[in-house]
PDB file of N, CA and C in Angstrom:
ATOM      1  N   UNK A   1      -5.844  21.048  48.092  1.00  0.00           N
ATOM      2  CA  UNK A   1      -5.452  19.702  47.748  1.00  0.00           C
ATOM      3  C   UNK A   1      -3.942  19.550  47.765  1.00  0.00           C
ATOM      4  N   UNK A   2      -3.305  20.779  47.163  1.00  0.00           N
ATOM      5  CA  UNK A   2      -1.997  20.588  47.211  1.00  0.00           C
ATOM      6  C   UNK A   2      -1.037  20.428  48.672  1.00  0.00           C
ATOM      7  N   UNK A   3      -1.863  20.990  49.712  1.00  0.00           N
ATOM      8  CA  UNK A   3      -1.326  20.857  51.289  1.00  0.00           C
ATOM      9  C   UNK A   3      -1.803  19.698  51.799  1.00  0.00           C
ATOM     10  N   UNK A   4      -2.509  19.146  50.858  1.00  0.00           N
ATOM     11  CA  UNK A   4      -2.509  17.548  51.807  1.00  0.00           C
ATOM     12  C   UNK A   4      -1.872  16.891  51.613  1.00  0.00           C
ATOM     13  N   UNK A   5      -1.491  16.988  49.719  1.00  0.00           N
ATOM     14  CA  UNK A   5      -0.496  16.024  49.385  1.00  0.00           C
ATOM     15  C   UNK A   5       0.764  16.169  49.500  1.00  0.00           C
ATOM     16  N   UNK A   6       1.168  17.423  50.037  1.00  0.00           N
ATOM     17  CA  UNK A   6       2.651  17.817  50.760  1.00  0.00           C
ATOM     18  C   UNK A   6       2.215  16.863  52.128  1.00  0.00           C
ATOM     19  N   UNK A   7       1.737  16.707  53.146  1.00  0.00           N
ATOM     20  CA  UNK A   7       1.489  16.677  54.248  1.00  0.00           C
ATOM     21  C   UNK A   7       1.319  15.015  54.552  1.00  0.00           C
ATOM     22  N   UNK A   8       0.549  14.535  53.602  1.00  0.00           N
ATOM     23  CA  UNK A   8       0.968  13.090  53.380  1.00  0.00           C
ATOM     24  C   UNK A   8       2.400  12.795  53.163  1.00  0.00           C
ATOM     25  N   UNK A   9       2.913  13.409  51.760  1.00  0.00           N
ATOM     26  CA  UNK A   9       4.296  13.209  51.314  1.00  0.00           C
ATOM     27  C   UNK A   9       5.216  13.150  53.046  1.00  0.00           C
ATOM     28  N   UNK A  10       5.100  14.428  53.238  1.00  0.00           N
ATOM     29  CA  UNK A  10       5.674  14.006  54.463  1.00  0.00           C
ATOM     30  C   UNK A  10       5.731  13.103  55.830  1.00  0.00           C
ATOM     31  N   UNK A  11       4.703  13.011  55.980  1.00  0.00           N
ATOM     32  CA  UNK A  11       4.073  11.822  56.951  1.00  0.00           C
ATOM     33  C   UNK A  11       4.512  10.446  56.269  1.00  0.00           C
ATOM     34  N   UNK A  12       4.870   9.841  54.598  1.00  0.00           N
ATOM     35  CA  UNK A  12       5.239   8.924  54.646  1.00  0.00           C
ATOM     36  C   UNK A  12       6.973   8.635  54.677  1.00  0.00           C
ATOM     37  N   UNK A  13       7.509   9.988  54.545  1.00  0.00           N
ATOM     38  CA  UNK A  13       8.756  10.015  54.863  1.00  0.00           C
ATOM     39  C   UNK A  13       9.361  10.165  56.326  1.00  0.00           C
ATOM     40  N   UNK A  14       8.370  10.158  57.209  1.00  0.00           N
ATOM     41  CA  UNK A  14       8.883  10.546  58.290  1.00  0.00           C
ATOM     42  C   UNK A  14       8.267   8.770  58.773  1.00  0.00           C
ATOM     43  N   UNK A  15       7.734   8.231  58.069  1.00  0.00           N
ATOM     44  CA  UNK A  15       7.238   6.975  58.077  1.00  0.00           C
ATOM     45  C   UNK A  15       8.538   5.729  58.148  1.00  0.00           C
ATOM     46  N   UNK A  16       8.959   6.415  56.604  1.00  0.00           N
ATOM     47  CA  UNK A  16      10.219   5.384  56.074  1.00  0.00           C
ATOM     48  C   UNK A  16      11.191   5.628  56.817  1.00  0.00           C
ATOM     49  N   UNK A  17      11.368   6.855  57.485  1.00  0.00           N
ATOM     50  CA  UNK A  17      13.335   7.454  57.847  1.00  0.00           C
ATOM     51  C   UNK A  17      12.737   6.326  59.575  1.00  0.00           C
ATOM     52  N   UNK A  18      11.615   6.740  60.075  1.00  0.00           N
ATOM     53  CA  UNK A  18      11.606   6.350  61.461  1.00  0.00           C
ATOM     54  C   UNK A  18      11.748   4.601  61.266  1.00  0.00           C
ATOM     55  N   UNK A  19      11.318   4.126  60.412  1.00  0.00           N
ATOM     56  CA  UNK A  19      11.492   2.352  60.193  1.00  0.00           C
ATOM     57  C   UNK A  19      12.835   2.082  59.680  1.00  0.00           C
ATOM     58  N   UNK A  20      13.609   2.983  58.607  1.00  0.00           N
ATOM     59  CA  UNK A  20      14.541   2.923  58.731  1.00  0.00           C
ATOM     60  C   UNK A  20      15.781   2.955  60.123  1.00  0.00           C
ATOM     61  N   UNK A  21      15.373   3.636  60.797  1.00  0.00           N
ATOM     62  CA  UNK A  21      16.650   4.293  62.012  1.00  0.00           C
ATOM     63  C   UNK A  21      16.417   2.748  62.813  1.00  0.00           C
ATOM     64  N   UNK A  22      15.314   2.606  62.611  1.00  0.00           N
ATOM     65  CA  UNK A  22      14.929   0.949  64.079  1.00  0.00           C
ATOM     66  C   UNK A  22      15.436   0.179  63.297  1.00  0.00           C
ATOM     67  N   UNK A  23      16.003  -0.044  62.071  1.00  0.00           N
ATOM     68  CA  UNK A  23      16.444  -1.379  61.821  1.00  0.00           C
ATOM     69  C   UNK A  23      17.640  -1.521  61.713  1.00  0.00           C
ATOM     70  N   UNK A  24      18.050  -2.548  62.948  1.00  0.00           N
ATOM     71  CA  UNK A  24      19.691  -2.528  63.247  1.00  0.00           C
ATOM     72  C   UNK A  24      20.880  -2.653  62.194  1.00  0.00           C
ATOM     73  N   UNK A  25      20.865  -3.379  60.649  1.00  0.00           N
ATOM     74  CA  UNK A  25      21.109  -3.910  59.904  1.00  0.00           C
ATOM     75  C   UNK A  25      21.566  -2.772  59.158  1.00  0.00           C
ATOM     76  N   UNK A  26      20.432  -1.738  58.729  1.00  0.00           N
ATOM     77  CA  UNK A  26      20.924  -1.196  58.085  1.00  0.00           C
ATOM     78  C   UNK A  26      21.563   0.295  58.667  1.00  0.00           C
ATOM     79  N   UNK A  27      21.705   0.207  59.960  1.00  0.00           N
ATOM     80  CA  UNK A  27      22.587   1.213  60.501  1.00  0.00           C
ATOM     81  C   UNK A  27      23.458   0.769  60.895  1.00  0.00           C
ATOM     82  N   UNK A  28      24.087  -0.450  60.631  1.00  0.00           N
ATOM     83  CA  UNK A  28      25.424  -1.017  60.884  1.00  0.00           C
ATOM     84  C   UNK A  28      26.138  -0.843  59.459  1.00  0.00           C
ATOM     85  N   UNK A  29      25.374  -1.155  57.999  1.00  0.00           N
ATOM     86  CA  UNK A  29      25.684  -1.224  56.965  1.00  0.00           C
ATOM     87  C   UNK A  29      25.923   0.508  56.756  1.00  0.00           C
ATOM     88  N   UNK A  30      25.176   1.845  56.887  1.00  0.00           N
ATOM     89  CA  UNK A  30      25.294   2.923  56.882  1.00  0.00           C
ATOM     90  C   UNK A  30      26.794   3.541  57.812  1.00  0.00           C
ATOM     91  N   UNK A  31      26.961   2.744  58.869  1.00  0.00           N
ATOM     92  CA  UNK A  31      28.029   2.862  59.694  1.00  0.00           C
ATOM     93  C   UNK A  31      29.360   2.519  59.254  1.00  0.00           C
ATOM     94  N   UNK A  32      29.196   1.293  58.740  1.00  0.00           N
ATOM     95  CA  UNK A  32      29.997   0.606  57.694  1.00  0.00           C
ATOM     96  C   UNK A  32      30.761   1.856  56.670  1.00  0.00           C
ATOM     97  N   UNK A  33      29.821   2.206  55.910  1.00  0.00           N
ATOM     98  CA  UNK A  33      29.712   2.984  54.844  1.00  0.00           C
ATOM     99  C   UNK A  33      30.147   4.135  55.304  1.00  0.00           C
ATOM    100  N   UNK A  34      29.571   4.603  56.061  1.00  0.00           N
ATOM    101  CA  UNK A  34      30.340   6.285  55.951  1.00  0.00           C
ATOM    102  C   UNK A  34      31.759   6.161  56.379  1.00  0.00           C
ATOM    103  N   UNK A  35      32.443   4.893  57.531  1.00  0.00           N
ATOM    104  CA  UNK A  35      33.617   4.995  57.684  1.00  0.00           C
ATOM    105  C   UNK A  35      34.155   4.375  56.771  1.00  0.00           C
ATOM    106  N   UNK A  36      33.796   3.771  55.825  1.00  0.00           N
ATOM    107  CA  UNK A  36      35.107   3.487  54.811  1.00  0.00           C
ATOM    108  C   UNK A  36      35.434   5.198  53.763  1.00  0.00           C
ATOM    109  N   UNK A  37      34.044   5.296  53.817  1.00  0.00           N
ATOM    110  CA  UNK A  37      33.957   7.214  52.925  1.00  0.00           C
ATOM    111  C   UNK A  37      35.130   8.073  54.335  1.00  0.00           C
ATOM    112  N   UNK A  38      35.301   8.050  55.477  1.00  0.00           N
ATOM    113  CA  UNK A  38      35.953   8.537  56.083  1.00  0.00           C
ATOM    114  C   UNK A  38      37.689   8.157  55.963  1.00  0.00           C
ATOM    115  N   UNK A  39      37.643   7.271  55.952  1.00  0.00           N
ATOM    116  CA  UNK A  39      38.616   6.371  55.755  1.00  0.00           C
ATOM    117  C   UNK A  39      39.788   6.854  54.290  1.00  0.00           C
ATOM    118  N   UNK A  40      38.621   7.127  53.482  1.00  0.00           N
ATOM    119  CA  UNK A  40      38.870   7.673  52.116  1.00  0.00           C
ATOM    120  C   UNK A  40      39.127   8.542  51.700  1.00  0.00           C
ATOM    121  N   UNK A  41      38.564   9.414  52.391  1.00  0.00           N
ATOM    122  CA  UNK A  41      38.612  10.769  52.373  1.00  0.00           C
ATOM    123  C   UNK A  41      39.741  11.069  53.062  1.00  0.00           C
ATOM    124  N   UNK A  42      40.075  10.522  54.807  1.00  0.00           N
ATOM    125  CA  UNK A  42      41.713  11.098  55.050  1.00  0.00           C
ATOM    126  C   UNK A  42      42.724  10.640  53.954  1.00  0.00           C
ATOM    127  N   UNK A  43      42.585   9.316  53.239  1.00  0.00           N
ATOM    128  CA  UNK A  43      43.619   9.066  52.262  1.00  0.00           C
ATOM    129  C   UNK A  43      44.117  10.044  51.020  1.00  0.00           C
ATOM    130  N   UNK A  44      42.499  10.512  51.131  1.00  0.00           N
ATOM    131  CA  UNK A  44      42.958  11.802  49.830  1.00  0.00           C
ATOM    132  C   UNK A  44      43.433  12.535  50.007  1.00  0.00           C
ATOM    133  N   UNK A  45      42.770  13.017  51.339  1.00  0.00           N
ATOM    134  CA  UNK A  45      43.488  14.323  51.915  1.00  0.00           C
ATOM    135  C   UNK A  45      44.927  14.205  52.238  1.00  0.00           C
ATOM    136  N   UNK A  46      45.806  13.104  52.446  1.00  0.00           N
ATOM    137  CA  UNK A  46      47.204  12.800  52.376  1.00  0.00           C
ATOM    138  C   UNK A  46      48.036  13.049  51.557  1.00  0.00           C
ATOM    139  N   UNK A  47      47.269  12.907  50.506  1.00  0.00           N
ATOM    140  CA  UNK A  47      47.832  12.773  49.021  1.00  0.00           C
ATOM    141  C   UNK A  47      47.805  14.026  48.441  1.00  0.00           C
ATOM    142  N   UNK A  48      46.865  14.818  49.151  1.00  0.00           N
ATOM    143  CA  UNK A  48      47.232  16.591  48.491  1.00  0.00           C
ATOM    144  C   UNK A  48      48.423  17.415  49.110  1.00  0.00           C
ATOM    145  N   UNK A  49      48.893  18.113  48.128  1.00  0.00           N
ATOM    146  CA  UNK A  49      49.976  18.569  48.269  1.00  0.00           C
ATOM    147  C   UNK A  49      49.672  19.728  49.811  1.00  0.00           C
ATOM    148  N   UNK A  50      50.655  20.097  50.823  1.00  0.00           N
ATOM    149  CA  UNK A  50      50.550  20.320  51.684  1.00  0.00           C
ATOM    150  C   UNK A  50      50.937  22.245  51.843  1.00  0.00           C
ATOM    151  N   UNK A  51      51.886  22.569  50.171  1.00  0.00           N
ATOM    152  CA  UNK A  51      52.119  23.697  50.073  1.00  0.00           C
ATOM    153  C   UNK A  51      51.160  23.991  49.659  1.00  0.00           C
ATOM    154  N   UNK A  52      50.530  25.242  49.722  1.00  0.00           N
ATOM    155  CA  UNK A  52      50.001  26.294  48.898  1.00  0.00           C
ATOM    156  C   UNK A  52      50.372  26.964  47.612  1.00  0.00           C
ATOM    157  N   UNK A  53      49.479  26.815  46.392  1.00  0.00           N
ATOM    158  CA  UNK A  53      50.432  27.440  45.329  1.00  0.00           C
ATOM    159  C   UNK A  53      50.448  28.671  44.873  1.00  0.00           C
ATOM    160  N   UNK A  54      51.644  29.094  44.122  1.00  0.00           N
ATOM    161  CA  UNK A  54      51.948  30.486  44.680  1.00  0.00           C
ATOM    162  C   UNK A  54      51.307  31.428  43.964  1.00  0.00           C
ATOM    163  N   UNK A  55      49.744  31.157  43.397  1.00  0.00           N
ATOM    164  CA  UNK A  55      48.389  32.164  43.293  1.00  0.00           C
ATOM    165  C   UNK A  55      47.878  31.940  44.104  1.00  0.00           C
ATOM    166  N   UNK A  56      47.334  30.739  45.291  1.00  0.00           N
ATOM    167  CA  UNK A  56      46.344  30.832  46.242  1.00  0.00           C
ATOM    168  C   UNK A  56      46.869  31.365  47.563  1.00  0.00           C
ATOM    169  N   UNK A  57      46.312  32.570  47.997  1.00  0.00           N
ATOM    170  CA  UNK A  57      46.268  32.640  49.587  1.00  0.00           C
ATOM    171  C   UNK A  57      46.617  31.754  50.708  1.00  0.00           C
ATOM    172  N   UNK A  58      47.604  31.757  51.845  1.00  0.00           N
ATOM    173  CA  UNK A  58      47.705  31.536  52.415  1.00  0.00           C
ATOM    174  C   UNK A  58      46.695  31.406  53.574  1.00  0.00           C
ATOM    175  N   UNK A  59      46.212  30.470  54.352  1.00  0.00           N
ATOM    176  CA  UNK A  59      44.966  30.574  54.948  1.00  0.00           C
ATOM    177  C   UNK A  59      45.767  30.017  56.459  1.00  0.00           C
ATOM    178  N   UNK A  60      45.458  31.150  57.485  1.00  0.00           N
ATOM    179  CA  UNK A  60      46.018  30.692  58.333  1.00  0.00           C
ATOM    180  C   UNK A  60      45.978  29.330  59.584  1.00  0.00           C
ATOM    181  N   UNK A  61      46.715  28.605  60.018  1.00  0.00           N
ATOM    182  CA  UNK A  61      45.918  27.665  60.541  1.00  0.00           C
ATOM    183  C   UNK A  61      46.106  27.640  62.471  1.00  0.00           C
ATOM    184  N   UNK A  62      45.295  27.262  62.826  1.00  0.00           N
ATOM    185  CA  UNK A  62      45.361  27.487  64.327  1.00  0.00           C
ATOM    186  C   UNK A  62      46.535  26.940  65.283  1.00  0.00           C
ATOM    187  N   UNK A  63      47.082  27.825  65.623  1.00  0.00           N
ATOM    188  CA  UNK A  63      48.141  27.354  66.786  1.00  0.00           C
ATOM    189  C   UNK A  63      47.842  26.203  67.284  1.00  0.00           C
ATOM    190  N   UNK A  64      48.510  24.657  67.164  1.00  0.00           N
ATOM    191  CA  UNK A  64      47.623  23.540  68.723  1.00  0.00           C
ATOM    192  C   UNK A  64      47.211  22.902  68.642  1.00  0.00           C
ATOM    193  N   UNK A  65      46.558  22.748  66.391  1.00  0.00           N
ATOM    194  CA  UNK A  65      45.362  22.027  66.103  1.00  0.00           C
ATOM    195  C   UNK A  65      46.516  20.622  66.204  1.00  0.00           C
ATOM    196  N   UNK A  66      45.334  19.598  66.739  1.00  0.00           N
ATOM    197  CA  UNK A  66      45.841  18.511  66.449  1.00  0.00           C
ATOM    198  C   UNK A  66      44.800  17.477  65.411  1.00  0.00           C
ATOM    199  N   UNK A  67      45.505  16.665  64.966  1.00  0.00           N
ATOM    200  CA  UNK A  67      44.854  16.044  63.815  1.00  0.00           C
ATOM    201  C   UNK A  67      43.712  14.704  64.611  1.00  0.00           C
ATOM    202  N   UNK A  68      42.657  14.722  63.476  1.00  0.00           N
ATOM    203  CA  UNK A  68      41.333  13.925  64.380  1.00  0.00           C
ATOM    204  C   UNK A  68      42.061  12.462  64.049  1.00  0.00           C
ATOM    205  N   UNK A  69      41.445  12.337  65.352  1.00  0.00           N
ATOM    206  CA  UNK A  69      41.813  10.765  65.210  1.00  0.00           C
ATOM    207  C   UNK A  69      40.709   9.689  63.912  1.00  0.00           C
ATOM    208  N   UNK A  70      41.623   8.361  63.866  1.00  0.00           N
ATOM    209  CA  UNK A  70      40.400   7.905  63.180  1.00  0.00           C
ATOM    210  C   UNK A  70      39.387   7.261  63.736  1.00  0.00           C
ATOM    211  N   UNK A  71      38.286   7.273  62.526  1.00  0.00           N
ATOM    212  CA  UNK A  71      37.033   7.146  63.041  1.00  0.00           C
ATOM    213  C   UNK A  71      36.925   5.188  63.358  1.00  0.00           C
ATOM    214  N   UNK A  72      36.419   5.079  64.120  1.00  0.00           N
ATOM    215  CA  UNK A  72      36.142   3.840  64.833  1.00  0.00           C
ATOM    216  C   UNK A  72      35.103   3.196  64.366  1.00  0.00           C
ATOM    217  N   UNK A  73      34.882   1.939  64.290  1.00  0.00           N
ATOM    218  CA  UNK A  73      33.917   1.002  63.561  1.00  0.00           C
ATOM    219  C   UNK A  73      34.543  -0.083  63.006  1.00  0.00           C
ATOM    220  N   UNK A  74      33.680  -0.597  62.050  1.00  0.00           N
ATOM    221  CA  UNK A  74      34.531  -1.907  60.998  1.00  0.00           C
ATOM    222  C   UNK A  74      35.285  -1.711  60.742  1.00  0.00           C
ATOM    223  N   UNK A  75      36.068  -2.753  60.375  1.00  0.00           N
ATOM    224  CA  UNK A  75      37.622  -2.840  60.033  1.00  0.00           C
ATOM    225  C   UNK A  75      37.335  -3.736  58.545  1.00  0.00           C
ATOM    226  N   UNK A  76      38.350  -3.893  58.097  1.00  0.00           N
ATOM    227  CA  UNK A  76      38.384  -4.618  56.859  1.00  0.00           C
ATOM    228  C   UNK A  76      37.559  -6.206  56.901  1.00  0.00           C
ATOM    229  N   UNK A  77      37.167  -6.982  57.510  1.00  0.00           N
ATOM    230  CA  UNK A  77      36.516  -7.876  57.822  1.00  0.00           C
ATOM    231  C   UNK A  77      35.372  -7.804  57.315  1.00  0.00           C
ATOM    232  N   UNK A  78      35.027  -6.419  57.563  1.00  0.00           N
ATOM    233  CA  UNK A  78      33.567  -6.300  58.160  1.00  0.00           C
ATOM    234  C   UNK A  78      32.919  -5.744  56.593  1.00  0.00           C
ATOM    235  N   UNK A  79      34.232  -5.267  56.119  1.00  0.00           N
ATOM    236  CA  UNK A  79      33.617  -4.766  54.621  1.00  0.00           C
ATOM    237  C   UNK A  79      33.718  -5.903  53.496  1.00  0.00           C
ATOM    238  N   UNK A  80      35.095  -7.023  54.398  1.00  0.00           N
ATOM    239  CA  UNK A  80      34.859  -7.726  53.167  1.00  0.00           C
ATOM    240  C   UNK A  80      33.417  -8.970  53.346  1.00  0.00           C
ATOM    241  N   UNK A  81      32.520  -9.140  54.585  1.00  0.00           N
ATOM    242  CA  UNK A  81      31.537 -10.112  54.655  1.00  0.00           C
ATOM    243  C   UNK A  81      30.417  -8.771  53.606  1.00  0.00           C
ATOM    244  N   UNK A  82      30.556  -7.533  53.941  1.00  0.00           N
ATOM    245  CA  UNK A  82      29.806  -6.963  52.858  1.00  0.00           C
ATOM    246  C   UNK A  82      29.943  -7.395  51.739  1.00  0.00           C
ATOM    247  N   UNK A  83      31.060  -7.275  51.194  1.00  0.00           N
ATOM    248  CA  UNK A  83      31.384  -7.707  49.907  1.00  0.00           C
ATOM    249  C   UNK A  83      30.859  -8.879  49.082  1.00  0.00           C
ATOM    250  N   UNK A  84      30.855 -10.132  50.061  1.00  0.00           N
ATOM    251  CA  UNK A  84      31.072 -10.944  49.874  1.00  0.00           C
ATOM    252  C   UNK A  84      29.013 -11.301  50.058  1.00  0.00           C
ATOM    253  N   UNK A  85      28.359 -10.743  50.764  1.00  0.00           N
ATOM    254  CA  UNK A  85      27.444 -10.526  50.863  1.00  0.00           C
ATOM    255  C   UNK A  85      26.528  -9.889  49.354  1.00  0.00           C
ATOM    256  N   UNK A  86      27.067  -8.952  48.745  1.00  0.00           N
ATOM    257  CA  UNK A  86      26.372  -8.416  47.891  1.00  0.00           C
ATOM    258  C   UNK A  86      27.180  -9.385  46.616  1.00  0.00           C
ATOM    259  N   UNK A  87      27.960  -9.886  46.838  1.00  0.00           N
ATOM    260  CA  UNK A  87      28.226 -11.068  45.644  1.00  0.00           C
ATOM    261  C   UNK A  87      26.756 -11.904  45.290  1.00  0.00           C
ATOM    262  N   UNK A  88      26.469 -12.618  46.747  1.00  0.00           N
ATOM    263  CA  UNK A  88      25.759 -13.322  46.649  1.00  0.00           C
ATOM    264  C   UNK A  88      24.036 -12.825  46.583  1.00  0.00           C
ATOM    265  N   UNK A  89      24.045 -11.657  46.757  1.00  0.00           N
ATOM    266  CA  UNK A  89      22.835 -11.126  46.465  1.00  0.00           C
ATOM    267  C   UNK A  89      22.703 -10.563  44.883  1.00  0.00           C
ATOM    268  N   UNK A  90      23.848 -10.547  44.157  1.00  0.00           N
ATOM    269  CA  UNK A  90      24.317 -10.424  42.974  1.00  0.00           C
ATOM    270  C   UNK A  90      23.409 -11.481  41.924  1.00  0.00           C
ATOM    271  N   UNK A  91      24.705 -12.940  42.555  1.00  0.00           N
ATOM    272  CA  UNK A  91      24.397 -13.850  42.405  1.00  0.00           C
ATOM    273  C   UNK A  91      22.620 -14.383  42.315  1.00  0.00           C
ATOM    274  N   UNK A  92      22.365 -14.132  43.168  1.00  0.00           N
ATOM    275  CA  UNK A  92      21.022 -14.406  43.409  1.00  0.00           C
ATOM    276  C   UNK A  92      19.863 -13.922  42.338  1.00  0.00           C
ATOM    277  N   UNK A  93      20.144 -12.597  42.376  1.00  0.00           N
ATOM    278  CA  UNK A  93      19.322 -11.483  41.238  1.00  0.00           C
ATOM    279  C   UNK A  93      19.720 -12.266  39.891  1.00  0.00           C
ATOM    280  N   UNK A  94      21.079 -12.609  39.419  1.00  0.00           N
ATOM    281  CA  UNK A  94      20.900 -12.917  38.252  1.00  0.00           C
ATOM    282  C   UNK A  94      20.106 -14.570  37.554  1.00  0.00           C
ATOM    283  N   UNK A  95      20.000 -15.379  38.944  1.00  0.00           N
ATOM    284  CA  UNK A  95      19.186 -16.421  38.683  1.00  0.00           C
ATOM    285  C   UNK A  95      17.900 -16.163  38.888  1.00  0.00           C
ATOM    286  N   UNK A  96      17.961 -15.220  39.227  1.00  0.00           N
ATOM    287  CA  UNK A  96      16.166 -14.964  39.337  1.00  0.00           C
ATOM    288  C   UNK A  96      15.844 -14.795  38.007  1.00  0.00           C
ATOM    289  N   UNK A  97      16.553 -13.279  37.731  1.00  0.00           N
ATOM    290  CA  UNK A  97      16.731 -13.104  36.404  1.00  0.00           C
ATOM    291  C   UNK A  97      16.288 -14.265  34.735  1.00  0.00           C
ATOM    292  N   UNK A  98      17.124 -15.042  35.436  1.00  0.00           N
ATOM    293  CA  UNK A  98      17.193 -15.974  34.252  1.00  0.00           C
ATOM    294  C   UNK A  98      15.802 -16.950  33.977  1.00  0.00           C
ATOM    295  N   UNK A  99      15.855 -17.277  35.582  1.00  0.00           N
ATOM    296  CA  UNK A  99      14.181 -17.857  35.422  1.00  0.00           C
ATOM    297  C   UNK A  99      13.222 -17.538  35.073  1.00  0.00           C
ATOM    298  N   UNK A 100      13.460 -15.923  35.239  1.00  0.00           N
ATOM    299  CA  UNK A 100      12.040 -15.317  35.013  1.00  0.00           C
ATOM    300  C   UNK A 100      12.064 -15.248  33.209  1.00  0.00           C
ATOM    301  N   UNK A 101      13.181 -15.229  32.583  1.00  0.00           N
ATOM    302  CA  UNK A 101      13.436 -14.948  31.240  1.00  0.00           C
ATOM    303  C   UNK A 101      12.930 -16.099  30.715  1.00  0.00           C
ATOM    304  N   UNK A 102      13.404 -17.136  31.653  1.00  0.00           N
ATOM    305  CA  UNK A 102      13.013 -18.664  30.741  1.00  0.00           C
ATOM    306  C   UNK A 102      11.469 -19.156  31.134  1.00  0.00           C
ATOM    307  N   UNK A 103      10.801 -18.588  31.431  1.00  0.00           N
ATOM    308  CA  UNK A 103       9.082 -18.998  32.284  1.00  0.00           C
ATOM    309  C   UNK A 103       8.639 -18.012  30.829  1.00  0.00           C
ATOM    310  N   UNK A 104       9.211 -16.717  30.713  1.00  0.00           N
ATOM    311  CA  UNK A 104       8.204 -16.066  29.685  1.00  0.00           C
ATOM    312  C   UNK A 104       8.756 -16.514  28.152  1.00  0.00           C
ATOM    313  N   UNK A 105       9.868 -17.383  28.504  1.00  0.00           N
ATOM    314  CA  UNK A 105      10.082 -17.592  26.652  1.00  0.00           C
ATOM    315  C   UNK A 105       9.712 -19.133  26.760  1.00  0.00           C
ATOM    316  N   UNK A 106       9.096 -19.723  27.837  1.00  0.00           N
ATOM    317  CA  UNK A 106       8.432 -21.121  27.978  1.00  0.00           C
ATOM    318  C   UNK A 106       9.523 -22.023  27.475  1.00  0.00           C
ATOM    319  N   UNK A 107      10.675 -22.027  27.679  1.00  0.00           N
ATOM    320  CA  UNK A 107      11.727 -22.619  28.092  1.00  0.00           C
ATOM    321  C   UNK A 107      11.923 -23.221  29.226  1.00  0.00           C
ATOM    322  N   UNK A 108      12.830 -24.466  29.690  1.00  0.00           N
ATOM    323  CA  UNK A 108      12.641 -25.250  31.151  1.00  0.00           C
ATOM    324  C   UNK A 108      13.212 -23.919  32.414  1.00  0.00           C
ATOM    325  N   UNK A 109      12.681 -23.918  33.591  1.00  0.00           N
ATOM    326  CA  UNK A 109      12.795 -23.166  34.434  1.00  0.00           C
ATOM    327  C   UNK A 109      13.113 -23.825  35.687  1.00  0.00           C
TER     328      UNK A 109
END
């Protein structure tokens, strides 16, 4: 019993990831997302100090390396219609919210 219900488990995850990947929306929003996390991440990495301190090892670095370029995708536009997007889905949830509060305390809705 227990290998079926692994075997299902998996079959409905390989269910969700494959309906996930086909829907354009949210691999633009995932795209979105990891390059602002990219984005973020070189900023940090800027901001760390570039010496080594003088308990840690020197780690040598390759003759040549050149630094990655950045990653390509949305630009600030694109994060702020996100933004501005989950405002209103915000928005939205909390009037739902409220209606649903005022239907069960039989208050006007």
């Amino acid at each position: 019993m227990d290998e079926n219900l692994a075997k299902d488990f998996v079959a409905v995850w390989q269910s969700e990831l494959t309906a996930m990947a086909a829907d354009r929306e949210l691999r633009e929003v995932w795209a979105a997302m990891l390059n602002l996390w990219a984005q973020t991440a070189s900023a940090a990495a800027a901001l760390l100090p570039h010496e080594p301190s003088p308990r840690s090892p020197r780690t040598a670095e390759p003759q040549g390396a050149t630094p990655a370029d950045a990653a390509s995708g949305p630009g600030v536009d694109e994060v702020q219609r996100l933004n501005r997007r989950v405002a209103e889905l915000e928005q939205r949830l909390a009037e739902f919210i409220e209606q649903r509060d005022s239907a069960r305390s039989g208050g006007p809705g």
